[in-house]
Protein backbone atom coordinates (compact mmCIF):
# COMPACT_ATOMS: atom_id res chain seq x y z
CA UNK A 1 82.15 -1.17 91.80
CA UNK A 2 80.72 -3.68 93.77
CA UNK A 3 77.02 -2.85 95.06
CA UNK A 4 77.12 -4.28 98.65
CA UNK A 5 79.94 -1.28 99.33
CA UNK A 6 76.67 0.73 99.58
CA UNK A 7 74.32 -0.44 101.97
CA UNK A 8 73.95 -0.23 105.42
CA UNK A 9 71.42 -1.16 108.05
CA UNK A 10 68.45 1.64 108.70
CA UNK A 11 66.33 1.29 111.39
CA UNK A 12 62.72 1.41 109.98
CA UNK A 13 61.84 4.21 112.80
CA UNK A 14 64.50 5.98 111.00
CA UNK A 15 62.18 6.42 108.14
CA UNK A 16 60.24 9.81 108.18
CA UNK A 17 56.35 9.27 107.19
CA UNK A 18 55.13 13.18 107.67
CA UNK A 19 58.02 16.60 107.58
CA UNK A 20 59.27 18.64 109.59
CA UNK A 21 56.84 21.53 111.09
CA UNK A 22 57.90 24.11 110.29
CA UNK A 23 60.02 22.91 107.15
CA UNK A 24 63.15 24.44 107.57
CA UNK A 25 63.28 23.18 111.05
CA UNK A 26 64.42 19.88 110.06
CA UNK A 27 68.04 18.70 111.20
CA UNK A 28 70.72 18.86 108.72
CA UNK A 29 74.21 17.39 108.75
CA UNK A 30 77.10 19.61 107.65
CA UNK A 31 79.50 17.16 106.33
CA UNK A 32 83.45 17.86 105.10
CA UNK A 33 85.87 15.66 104.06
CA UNK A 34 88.31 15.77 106.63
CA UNK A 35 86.89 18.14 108.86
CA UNK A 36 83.91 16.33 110.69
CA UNK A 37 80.44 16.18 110.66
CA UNK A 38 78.22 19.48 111.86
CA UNK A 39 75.06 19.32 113.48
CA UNK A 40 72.81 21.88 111.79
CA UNK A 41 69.49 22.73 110.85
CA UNK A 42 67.91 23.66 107.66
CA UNK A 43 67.28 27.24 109.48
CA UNK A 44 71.22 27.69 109.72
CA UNK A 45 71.46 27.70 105.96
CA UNK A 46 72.27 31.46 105.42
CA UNK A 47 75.22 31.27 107.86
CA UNK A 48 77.05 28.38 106.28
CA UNK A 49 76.74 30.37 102.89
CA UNK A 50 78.73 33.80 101.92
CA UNK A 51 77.15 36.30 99.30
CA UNK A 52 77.76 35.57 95.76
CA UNK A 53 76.77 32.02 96.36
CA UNK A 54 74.30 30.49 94.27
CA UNK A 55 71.65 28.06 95.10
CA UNK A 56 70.50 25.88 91.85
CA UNK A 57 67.29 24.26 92.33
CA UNK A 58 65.08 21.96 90.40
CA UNK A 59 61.38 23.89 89.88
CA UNK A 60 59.73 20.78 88.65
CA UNK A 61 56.33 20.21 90.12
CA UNK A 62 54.56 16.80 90.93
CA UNK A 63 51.48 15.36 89.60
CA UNK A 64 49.17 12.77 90.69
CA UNK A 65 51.24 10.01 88.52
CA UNK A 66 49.55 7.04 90.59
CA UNK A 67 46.64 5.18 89.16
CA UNK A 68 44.21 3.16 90.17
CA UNK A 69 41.93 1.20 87.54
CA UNK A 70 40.58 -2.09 86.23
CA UNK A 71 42.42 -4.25 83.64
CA UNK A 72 39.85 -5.77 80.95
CA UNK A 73 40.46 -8.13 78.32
CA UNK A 74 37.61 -9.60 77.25
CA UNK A 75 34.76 -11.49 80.13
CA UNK A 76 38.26 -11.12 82.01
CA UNK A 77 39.06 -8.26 84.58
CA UNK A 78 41.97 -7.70 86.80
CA UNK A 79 42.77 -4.73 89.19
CA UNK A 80 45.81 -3.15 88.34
CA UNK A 81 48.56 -0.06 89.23
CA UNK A 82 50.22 2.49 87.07
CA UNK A 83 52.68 4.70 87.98
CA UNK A 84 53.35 7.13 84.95
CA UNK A 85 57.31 8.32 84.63
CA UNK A 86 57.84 9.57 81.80
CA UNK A 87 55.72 11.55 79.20
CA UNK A 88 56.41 10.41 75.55
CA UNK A 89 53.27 11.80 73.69
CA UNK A 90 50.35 14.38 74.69
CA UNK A 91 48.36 11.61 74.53
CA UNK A 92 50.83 8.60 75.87
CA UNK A 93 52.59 7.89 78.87
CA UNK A 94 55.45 5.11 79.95
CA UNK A 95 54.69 3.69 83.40
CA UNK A 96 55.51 0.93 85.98
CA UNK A 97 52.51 -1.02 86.13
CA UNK A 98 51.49 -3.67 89.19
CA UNK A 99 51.41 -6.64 88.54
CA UNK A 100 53.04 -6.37 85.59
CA UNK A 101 52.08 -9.72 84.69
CA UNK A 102 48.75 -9.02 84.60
CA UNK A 103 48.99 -6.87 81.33
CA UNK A 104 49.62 -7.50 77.50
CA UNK A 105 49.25 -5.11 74.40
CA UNK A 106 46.35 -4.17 73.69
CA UNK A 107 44.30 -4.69 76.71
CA UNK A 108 41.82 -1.61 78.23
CA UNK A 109 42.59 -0.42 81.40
CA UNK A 110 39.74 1.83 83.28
CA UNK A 111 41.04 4.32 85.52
CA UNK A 112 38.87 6.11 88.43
CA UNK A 113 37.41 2.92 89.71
CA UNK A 114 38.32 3.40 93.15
CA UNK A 115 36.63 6.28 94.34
CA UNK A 116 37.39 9.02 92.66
CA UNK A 117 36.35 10.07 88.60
CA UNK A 118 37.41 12.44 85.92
CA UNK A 119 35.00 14.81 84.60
CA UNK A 120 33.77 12.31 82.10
CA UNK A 121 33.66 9.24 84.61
CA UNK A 122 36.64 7.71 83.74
CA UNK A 123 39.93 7.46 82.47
CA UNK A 124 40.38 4.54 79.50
CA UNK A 125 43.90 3.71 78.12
CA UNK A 126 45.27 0.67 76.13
CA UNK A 127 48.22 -0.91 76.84
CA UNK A 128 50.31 -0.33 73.53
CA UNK A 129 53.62 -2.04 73.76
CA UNK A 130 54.80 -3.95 77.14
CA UNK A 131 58.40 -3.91 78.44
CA UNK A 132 60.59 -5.50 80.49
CA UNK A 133 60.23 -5.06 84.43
CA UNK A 134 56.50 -4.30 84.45
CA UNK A 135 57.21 -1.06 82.44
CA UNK A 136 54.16 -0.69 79.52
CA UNK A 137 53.79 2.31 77.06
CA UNK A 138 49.68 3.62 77.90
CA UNK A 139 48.37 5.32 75.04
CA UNK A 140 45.34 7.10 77.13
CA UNK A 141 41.64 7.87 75.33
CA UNK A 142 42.68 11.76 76.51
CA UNK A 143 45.29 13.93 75.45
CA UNK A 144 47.47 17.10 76.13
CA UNK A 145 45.25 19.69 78.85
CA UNK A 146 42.30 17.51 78.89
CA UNK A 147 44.61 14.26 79.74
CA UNK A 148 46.19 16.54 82.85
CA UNK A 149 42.89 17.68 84.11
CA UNK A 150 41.60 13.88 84.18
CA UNK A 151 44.75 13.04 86.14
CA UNK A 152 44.37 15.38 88.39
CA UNK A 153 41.01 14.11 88.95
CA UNK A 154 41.58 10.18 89.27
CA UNK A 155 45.44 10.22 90.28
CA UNK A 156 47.09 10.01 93.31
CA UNK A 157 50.19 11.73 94.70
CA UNK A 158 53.04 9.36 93.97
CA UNK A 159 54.57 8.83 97.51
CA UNK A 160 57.92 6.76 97.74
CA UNK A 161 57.29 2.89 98.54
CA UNK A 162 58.60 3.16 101.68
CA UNK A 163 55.97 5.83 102.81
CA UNK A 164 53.32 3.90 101.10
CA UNK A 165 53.58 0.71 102.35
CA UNK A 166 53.43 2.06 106.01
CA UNK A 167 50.25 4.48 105.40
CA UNK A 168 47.64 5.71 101.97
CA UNK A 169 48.43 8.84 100.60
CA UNK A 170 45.94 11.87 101.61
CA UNK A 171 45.35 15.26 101.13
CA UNK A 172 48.34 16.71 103.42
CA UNK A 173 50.58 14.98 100.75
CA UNK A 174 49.15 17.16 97.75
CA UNK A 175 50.47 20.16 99.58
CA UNK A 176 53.47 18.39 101.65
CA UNK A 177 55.12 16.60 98.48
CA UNK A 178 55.51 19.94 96.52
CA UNK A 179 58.18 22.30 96.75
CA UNK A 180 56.98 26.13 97.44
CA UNK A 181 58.60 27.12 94.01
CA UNK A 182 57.10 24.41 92.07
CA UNK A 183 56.09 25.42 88.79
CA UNK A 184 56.56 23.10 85.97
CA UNK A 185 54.39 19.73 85.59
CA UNK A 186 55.95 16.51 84.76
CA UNK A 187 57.35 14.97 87.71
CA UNK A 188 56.16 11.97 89.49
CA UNK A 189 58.58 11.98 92.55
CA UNK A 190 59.67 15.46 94.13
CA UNK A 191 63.25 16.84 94.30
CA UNK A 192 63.19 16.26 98.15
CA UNK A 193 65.87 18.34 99.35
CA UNK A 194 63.63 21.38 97.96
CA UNK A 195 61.17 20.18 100.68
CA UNK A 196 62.95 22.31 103.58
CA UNK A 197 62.37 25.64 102.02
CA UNK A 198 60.06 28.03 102.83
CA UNK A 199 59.05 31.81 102.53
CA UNK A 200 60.91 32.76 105.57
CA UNK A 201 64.11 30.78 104.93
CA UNK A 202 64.26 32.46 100.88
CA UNK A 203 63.99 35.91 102.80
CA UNK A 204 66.72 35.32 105.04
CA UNK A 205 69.20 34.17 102.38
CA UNK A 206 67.71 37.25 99.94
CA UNK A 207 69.00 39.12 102.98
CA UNK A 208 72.65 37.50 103.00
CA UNK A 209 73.06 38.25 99.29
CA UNK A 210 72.74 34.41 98.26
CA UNK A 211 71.28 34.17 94.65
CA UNK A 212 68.97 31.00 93.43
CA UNK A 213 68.62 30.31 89.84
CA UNK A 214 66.10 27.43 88.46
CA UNK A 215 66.45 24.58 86.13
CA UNK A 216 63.89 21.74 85.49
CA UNK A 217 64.21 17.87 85.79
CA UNK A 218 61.05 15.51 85.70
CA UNK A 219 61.70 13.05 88.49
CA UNK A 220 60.70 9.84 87.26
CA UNK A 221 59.51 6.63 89.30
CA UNK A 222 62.56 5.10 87.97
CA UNK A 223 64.44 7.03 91.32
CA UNK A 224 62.64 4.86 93.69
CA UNK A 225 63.90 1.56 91.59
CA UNK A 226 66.37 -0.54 94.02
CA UNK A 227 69.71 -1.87 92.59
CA UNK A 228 69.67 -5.40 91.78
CA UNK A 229 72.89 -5.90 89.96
CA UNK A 230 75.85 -6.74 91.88
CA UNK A 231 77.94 -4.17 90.16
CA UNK A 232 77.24 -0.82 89.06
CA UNK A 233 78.48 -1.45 85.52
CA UNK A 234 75.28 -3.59 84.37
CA UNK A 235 72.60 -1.32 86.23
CA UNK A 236 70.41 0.86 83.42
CA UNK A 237 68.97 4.40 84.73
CA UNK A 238 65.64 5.04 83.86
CA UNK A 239 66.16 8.11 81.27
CA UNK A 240 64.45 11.51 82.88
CA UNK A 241 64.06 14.68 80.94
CA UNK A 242 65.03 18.15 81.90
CA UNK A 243 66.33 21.58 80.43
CA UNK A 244 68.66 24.60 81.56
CA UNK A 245 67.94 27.63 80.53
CA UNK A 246 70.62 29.93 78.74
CA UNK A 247 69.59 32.78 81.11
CA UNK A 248 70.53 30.10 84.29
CA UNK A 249 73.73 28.79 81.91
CA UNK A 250 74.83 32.28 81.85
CA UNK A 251 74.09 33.28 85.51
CA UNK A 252 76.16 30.11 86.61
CA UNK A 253 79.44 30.32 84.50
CA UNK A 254 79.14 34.38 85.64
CA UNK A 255 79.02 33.20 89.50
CA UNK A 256 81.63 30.67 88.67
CA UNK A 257 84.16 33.40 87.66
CA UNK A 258 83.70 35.79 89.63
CA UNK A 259 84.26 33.29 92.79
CA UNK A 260 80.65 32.56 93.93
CA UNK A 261 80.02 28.89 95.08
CA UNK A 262 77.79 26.75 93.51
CA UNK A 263 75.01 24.86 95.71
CA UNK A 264 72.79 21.86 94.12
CA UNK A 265 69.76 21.27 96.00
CA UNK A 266 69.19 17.91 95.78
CA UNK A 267 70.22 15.54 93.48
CA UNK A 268 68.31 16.12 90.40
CA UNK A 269 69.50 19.45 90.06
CA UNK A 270 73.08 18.09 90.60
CA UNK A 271 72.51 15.21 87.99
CA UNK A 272 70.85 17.99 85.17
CA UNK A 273 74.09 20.69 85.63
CA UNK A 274 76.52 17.92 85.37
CA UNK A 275 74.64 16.48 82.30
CA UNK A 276 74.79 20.01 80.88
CA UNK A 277 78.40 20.66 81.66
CA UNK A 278 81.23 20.67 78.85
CA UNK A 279 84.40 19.15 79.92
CA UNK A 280 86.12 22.24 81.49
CA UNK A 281 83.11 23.02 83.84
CA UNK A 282 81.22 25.75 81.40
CA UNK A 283 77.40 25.25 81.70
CA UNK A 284 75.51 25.53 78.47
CA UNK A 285 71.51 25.61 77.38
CA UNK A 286 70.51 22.43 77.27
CA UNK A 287 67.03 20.34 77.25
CA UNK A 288 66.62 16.49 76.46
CA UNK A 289 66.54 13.19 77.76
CA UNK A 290 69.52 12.51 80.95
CA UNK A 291 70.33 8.65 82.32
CA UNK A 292 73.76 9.84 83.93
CA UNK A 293 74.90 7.34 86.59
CA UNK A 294 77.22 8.88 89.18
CA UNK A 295 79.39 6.75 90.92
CA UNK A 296 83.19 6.95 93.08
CA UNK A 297 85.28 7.96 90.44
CA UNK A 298 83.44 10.29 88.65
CA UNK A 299 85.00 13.40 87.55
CA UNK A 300 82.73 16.14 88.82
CA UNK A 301 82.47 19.21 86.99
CA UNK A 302 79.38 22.10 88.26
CA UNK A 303 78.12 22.61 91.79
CA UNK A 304 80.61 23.01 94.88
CA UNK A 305 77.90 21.78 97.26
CA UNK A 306 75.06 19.58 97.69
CA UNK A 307 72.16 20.17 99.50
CA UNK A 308 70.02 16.42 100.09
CA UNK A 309 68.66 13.95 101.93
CA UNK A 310 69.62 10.94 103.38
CA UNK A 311 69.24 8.02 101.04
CA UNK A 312 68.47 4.42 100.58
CA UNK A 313 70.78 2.06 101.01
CA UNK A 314 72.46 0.35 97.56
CA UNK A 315 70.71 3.08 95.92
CA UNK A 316 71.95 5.06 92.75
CA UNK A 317 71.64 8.30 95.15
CA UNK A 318 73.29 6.82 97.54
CA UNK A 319 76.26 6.16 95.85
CA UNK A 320 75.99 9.65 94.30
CA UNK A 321 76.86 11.60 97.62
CA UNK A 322 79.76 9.30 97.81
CA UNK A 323 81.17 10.11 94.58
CA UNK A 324 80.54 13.96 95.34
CA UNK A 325 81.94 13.72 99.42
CA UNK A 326 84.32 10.04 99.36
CA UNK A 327 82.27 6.88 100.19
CA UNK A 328 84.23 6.10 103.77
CA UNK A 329 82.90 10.08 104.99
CA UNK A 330 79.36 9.32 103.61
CA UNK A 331 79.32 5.89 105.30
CA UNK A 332 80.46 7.86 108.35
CA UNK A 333 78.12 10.82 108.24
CA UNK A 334 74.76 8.33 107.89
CA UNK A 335 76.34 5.91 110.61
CA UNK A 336 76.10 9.35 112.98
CA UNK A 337 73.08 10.31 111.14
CA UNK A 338 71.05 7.00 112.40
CA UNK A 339 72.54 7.43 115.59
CA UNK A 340 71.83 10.71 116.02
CA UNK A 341 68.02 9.84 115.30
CA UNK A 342 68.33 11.79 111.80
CA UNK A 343 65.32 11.44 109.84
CA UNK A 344 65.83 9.47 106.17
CA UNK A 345 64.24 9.67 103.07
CA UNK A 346 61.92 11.90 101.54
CA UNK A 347 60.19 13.50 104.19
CA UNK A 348 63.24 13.22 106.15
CA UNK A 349 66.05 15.26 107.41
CA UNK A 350 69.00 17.29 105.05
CA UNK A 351 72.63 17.37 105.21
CA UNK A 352 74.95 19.58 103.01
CA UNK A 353 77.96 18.51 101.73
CA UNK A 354 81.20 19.72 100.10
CA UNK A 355 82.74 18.09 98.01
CA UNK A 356 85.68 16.19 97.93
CA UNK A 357 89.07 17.13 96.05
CA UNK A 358 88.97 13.33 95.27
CA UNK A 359 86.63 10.44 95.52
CA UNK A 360 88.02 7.70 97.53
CA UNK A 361 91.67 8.06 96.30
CA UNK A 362 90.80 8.67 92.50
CA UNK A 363 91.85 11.80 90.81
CA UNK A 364 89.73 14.51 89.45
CA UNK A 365 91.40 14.24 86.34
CA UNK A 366 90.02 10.68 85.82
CA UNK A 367 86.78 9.97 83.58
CA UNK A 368 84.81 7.92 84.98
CA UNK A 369 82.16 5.58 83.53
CA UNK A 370 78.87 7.40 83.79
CA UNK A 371 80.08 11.05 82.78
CA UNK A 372 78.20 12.68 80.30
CA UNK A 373 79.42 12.78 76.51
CA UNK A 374 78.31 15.40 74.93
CA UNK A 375 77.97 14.07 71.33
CA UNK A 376 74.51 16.45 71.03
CA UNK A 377 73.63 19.75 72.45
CA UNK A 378 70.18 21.24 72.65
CA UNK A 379 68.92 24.68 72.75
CA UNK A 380 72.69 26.23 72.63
């Protein structure tokens, strides 16, 4: 499809810089194919569900993936920017680095030099191989615990180039870019639609018999990459790994048959359950590398609903929602969204969505490009 179906013009005061206070007071649009847009807020959550429904959400937890340091190669010495997104080693990382032109194999990079130090002064890494795009593999002087505690100690929280250009991360953002059920370390972006929950808001839908069930997905910096192909068919996603757990598998299928509904929160946790779906909808245990692309078309098999933000335009989550809810009603529901003064983007407001018997006039029963093929299974 062509890429210009999926933009549309944001007004940059649209773009949210700090939450909601209190989270789950944030707006969020109800949409449904053919039965108008609903203006809701987080809060309302518990009465647009029924008991037996199951929320699925995405426990990963965010760590300071954004590096400062000094780029030496030789007399020479260059500042440069990593942002780590994926994990391929205790000891090695692969990660966007700025300018990318600035580094070749084999050069030292010093982390820490701007402020802040590990607990032995520094972080060192050398550049092993260098990509295309400004990606580079890091192979870091650290490794396993003692490579986490050192960034930890020199990183900084990862916010979304849109936030970043307009302000410097701080120490609101260690606490404000973390889900409250964050638990496993890997991700360098946060599963934003997780954002809105908080103690109060998991009590009330304990209270209205609505289940949750976890699975994990590392959010790479690879989300945040705009879409520069004019068609979807020649854009690469950036490969992200996750796992479902057999205990969640089972809970899901169970839910499934016995009539519950199933509600992705966010994205990720949509893109993971489809990725571990077989062909008739059945979940399975699963863990491993995931670079599903979801566009109109696409065949979807798992969650009923999807809780998430509002998204960038030409953006691969963009045209996500309008695969899962039709791209004319998404188009629709963020035209009222921006007039409506609805927040966008990660710190922004929610909508929930149902989705749609068919995408834009294709049937169900259609593969599209992009769905998973399950030619290896992991864990089950």
């Amino acid at each position: 499809m062509r890429v210009d179906l999926f933009d549309f013009d944001l007004p940059e005061e649209r773009i949210a810089l700090r939450p909601a206070e209190p989270r789950d007071s944030a707006k969020m649009l109800v949409v449904k194919s053919g039965e108008g847009l609903d203006d809701r807020r987080v809060g309302d959550l518990p009465s647009l569900l029924r008991a037996g429904d199951v929320l699925v959400f995405n426990d990963t937890k965010v760590i300071p993936a954004q590096l400062k340091g000094i780029r030496r190669r030789g007399e020479a010495a260059a500042q440069v920017e990593a942002t780590l997104h994926m994990r391929m080693a205790p000891d090695r990382w692969l990660a966007f680095m700025r300018p990318g032109k600035r580094i070749a194999a084999g050069d030292r990079i010093h982390f820490g030099h701007d402020g802040n130090s590990c607990f032995l002064g520094q972080l060192d890494a050398t550049v092993i191989e260098k990509g295309e795009g400004g990606e580079a593999l890091l192979g870091f002087d650290l490794s396993g615990p003692f490579l986490d505690e050192a960034l930890h100690a020199v990183g900084h929280i990862p916010l979304p180039p849109y936030i970043a250009s307009k302000r410097d991360d701080d120490e609101r953002d260690r606490a404000d870019y973390q889900t409250i059920y964050a638990r496993e370390e890997g991700a360098v972006a946060a599963p934003t639609a997780g954002l809105h929950f908080t103690p109060e808001l998991f009590a009330a839908l304990d209270a209205k018999g609505i289940e949750r069930r976890f699975v994990t997905l590392h959010v790479g910096a690879g989300t945040f990459l705009p879409v520069k192909a004019d068609d979807t068919a020649d854009h690469k996603m950036h490969a992200e790994t996750g796992s479902v757990s057999r205990e969640t598998a089972d809970a899901l299928n169970a839910a499934k048959a016995r009539g519950g509904r199933i509600v992705a929160v966010g994205t990720t946790s949509l893109r993971l359950l489809e990725s571990a779906a077989r062909e008739d909808g059945t979940l399975l245990a699963w863990s491993g590398p995931t670079d599903i692309f979801i566009t109109p078309g696409y065949r979807f098999r798992t969650a009923d609903m999807l809780m998430t933000n509002f998204h960038l335009p030409r953006s691969t989550l963009f045209m996500l929602v309008s695969a899962f809810s039709g791209l004319e009603t998404m188009r629709a529901a963020y035209a009222h969204a921006i007039e409506n003064r609805y927040r966008f983007y990660s710190y922004g407001d929610a909508s929930l969505l149902f989705r749609a018997e068919t995408s834009d006039g294709q049937s169900l029963d259609k593969q599209a490009p992009g769905a998973p093929v399950h030619d290896k299974e992991f864990n089950g």
